[in-house]
Protein backbone atom coordinates (compact mmCIF):
# COMPACT_ATOMS: atom_id res chain seq x y z
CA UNK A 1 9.52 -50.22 -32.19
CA UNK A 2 12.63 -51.89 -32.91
CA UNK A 3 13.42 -49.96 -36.06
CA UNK A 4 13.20 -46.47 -34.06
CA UNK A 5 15.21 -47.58 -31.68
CA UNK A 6 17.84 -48.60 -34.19
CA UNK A 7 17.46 -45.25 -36.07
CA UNK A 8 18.09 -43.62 -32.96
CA UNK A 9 21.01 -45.26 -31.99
CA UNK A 10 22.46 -44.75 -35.48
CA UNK A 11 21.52 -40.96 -35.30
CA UNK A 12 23.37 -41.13 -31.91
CA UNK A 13 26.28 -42.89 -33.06
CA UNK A 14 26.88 -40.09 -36.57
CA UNK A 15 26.32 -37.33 -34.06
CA UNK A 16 29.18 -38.57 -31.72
CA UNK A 17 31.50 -39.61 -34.71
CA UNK A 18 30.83 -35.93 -35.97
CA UNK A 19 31.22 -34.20 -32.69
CA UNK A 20 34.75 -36.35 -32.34
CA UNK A 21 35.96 -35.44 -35.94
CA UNK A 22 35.41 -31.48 -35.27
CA UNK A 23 37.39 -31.84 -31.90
CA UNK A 24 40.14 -33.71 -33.52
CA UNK A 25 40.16 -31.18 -36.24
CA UNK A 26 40.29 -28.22 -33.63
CA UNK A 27 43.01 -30.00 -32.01
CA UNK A 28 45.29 -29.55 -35.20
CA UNK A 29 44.60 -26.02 -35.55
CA UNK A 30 42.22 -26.45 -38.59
CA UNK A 31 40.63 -23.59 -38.04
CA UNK A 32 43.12 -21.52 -39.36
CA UNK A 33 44.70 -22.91 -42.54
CA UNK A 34 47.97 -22.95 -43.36
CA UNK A 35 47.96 -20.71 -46.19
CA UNK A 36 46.42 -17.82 -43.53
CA UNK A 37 48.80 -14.79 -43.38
CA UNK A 38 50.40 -14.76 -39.72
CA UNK A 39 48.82 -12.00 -37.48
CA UNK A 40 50.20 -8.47 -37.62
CA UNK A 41 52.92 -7.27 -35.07
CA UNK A 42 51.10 -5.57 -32.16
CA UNK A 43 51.95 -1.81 -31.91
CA UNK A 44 54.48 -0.89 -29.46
CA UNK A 45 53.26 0.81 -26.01
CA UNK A 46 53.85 5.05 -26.45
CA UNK A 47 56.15 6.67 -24.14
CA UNK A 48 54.81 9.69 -24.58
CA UNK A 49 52.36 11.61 -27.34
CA UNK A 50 54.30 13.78 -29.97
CA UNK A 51 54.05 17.72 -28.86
CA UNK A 52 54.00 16.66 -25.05
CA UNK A 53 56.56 18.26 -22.33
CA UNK A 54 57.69 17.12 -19.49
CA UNK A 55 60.53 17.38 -16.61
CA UNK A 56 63.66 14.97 -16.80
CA UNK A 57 63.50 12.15 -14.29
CA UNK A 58 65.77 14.12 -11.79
CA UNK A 59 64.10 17.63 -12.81
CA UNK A 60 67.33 19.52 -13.54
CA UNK A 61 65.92 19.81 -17.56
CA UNK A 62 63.08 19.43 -19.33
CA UNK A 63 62.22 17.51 -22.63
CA UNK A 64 59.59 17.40 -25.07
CA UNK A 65 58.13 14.09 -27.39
CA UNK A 66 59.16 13.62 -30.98
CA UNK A 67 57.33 12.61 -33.78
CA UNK A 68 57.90 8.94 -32.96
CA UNK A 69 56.94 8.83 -29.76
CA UNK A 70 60.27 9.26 -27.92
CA UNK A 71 61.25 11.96 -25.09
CA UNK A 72 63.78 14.03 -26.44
CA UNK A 73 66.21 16.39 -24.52
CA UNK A 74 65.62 20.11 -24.86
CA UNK A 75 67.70 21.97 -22.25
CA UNK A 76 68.74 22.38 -18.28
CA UNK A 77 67.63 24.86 -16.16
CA UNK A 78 69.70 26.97 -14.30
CA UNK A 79 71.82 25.04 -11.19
CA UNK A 80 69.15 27.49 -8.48
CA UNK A 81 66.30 26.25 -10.09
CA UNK A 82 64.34 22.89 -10.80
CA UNK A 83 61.66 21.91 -13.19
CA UNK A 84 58.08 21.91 -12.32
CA UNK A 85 55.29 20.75 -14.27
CA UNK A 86 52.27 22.75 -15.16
CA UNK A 87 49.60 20.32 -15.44
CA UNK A 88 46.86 23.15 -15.72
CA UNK A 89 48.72 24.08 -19.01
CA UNK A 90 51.12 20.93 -19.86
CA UNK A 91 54.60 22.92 -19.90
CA UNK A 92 57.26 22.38 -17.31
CA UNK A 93 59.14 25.63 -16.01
CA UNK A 94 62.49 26.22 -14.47
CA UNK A 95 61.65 27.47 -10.82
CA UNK A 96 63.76 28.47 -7.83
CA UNK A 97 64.51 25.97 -5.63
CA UNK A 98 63.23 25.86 -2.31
């Protein structure tokens, strides 16, 4: 009886060393060695999706979205009219103001 209880108290003792080795590991970041490339930049949010139109913020013009994801300027309308977006067909138009 006494030996089982010893054998269990040993198991319970490597089990707890164990358990306490693994934590401190964890704790030094050993689970991702140093010779580990870093992580990859994260892509950059779109502004837009290349093709795209849209009005300018103050909807005197009208731009369109490059290649790399940026609004570009593409031209004014005329000082009677303002742009208006067609979202039925995704192009803005020049309209008479109101």
């Amino acid at each position: 009886m006494k030996v089982f209880a010893i054998l269990a108290a040993l198991a319970t003792a490597a089990l707890a060393a164990d358990n306490m080795a693994m934590n401190a590991q964890e704790a030094q970041g050993a689970a991702e060695p140093a010779h580990w490339p870093p992580h990859p930049p994260y892509p950059r949010p779109r502004e837009c999706h290349p093709g795209t139109y849209s009005c300018t913020p103050n909807h005197r013009g009208w731009r369109v979205c490059d290649w790399s994801d940026h609004r570009v300027f593409v031209g004014w309308c005329s000082p009677s009219t303002t742009c208006k977006f067609n979202w039925q067909n995704g192009s803005p138009y020049c309209v008479p103001r109101h």
